[in-house]
Protein backbone atom coordinates (compact mmCIF):
# COMPACT_ATOMS: atom_id res chain seq x y z
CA UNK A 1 144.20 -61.16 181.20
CA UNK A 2 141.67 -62.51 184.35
CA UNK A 3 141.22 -66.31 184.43
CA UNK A 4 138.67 -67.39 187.05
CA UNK A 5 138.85 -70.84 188.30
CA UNK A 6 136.90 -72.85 190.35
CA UNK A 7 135.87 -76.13 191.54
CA UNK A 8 134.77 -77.94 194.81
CA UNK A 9 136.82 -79.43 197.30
CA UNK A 10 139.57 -81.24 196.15
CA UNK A 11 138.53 -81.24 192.58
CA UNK A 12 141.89 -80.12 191.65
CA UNK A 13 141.20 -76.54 191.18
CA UNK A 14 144.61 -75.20 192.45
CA UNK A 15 146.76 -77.91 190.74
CA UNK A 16 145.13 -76.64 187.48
CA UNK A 17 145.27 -72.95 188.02
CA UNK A 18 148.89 -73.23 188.80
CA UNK A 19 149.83 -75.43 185.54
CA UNK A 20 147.81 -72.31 183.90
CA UNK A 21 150.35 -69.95 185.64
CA UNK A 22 152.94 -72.10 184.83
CA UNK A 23 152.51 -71.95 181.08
CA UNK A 24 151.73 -68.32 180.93
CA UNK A 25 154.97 -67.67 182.52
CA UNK A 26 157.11 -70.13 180.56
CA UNK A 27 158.18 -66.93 178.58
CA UNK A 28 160.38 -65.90 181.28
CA UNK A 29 157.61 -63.55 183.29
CA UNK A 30 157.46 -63.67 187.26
CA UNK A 31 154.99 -66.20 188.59
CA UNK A 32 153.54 -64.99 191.84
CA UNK A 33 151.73 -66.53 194.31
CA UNK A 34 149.56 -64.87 196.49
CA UNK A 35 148.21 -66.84 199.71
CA UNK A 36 145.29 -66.05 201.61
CA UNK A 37 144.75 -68.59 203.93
CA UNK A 38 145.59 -68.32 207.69
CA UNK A 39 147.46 -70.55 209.50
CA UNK A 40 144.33 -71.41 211.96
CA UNK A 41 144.37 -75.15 212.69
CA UNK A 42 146.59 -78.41 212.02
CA UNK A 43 144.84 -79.38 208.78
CA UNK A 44 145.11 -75.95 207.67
CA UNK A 45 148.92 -76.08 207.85
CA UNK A 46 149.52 -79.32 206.32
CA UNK A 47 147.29 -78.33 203.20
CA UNK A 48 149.44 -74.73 203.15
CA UNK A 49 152.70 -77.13 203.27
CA UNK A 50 151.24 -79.42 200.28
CA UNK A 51 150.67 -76.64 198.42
CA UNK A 52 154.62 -74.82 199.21
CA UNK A 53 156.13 -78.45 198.90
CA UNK A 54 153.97 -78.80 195.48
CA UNK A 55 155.60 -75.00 194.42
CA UNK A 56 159.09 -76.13 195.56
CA UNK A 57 159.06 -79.24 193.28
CA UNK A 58 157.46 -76.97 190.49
CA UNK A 59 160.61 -75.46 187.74
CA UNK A 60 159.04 -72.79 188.02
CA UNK A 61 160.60 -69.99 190.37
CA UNK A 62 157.46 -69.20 192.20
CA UNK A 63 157.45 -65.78 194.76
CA UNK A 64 155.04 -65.84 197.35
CA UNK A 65 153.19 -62.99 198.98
CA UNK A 66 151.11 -64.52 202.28
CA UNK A 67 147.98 -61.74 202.02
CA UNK A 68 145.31 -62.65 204.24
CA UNK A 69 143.51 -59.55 203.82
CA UNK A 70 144.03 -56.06 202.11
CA UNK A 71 144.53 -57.25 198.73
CA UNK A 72 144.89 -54.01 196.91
CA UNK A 73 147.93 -53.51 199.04
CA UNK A 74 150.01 -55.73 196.54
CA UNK A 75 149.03 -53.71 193.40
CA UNK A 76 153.03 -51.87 193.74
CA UNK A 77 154.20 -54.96 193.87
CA UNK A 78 154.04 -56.31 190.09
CA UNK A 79 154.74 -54.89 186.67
CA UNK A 80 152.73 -55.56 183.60
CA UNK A 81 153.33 -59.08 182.07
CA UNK A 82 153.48 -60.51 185.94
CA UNK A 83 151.32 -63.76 186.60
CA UNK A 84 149.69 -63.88 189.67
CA UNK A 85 147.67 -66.63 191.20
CA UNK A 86 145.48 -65.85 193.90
CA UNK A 87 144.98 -69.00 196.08
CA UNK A 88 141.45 -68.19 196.71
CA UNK A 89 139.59 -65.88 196.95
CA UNK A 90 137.11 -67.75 199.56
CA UNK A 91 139.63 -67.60 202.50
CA UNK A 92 139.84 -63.96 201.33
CA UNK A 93 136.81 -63.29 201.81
CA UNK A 94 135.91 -65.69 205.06
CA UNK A 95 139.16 -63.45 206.46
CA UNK A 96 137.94 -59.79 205.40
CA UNK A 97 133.91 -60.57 206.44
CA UNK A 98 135.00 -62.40 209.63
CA UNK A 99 137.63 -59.90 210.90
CA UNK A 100 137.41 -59.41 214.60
CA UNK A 101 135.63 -62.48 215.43
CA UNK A 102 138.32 -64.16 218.08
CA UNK A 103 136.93 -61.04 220.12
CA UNK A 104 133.11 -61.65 219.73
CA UNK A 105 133.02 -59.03 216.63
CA UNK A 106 129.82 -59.93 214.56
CA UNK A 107 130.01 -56.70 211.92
CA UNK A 108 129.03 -59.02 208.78
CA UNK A 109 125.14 -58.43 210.29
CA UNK A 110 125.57 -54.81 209.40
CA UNK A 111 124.65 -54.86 205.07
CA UNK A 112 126.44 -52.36 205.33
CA UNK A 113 129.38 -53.84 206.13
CA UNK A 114 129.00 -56.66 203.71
CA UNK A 115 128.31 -54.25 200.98
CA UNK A 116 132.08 -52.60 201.93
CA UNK A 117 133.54 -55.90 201.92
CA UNK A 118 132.65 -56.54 198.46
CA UNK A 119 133.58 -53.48 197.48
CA UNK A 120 136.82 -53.68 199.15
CA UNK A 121 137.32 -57.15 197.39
CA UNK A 122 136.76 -56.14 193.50
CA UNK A 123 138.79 -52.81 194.24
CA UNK A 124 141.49 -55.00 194.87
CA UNK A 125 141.27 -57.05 192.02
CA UNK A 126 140.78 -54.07 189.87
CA UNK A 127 143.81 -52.39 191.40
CA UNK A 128 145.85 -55.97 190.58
CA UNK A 129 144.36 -55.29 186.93
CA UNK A 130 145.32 -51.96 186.05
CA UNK A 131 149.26 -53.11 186.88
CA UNK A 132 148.93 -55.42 183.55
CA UNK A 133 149.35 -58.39 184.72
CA UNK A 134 148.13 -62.09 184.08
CA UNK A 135 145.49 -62.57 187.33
CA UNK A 136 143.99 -66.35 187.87
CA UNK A 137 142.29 -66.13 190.35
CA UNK A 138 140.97 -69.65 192.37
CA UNK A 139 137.66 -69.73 194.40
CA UNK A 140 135.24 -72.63 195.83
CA UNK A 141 131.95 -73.72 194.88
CA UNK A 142 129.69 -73.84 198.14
CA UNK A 143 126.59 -73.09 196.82
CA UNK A 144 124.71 -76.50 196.04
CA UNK A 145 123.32 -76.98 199.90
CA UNK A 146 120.44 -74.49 201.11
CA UNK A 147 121.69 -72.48 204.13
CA UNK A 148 119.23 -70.43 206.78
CA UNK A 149 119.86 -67.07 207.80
CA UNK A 150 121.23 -66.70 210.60
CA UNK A 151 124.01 -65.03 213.57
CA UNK A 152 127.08 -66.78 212.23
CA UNK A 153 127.35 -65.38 208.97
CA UNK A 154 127.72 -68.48 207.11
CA UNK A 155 124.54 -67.44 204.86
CA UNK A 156 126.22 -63.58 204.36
CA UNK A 157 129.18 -65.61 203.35
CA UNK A 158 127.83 -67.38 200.56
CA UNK A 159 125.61 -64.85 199.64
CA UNK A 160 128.78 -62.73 199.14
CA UNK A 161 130.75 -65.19 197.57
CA UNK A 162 128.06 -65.90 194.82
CA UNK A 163 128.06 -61.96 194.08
CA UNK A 164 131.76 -62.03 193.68
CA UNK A 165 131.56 -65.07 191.51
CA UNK A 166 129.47 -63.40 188.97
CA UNK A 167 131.14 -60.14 188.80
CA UNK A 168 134.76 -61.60 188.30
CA UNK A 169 133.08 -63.49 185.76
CA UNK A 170 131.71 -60.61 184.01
CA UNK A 171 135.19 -59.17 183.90
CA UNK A 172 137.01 -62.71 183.20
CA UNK A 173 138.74 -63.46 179.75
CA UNK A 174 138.19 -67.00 180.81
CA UNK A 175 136.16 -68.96 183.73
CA UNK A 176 136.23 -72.44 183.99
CA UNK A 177 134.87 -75.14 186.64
CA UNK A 178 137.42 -78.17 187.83
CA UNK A 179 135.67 -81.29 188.48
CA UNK A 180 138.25 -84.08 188.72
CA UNK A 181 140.98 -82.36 188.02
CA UNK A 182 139.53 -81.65 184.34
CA UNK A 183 138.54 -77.88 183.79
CA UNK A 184 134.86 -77.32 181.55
CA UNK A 185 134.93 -74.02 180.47
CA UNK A 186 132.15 -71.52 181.39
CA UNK A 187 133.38 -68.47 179.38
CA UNK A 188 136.21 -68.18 177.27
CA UNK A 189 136.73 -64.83 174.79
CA UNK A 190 137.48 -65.23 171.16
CA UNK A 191 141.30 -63.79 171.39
CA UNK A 192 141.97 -66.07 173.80
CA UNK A 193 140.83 -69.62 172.71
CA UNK A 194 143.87 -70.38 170.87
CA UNK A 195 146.34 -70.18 173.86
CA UNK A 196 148.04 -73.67 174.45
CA UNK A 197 148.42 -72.30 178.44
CA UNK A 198 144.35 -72.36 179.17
CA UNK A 199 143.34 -75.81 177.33
């Protein structure tokens, strides 16, 4: 099963996609966690340690992969039946696009680049897939202000992050939006809808 959630900042999105995980794995399966942030700045590490003192508190026995980048790497990891939550896929993506830039590295111009990127990106998630696990996977929405093309990438950024949006979504069981800490769901399949764990 592939549960896509997302949400704007602090809406809640990540408390609610790990309660999903939670309840999916209440049957004794592995809950993983799989980070993608870097550690880059001081508010950066105090939201990572929120979110491990949050997991810490939580009964359930959560394992944690830190994955920056190279997500298809975990696939041997997990066995089917596994829930993973990946905690999101925007730092995943600002990581792979932006690789390189400490040293001046500006590839994202290159559409070619961006086009391997989001390849790169589903493969992974496909790879996760095909292990049989439970994926949720937690993104940001970042599209509501208009952005001008230009040298930093920000506008390659969304732009990729909207296509990735809409083909998780296509290959979803369930999608929903947090606002407020209350999820409104934007796709949920029929075999699914009676499952206490996604309400």
């Amino acid at each position: 099963m592939l549960i896509f959630v997302t949400g704007g900042v602090r809406s809640g999105k990540s408390t609610y996609a790990e309660q999903v995980v939670s309840r999916l794995a209440s049957d004794d399966r592995t809950a993983y966690y799989v980070a993608t942030s870097n550690h880059i700045d001081h508010e950066m590490r105090m939201r990572i340690q929120k979110h491990q003192n949050d997991r810490e508190r939580d009964p359930l026995n959560w394992i944690t992969f830190e994955q920056p980048r190279n997500l298809h790497e975990l696939a041997v990891s997990f066995q089917p039946g596994d829930v993973v939550l990946i905690d999101c896929l925007t730092n995943l993506l600002n990581n792979e696009l932006f690789d390189g830039w400490e040293m001046n590295a500006n590839w994202w111009i290159s559409p070619l680049f961006r086009k391997k990127m989001y390849e790169k990106i589903l493969k992974g998630i496909n790879e996760l897939m095909k292990t049989g696990i439970n994926l949720v996977i937690v993104s940001n929405e970042v599209f509501f202000d208009p952005i001008s093309v230009n040298e930093d990438g920000t506008y390659y950024f969304i732009e990729l992050l909207g296509k990735l949006h809409q083909a998780i979504v296509k290959k979803a069981d369930i999608a929903c939006l947090v606002e407020n800490g209350t999820p409104m769901f934007m796709k949920r399949s029929s075999r699914h809808a009676d499952r206490t764990a996604i309400r």
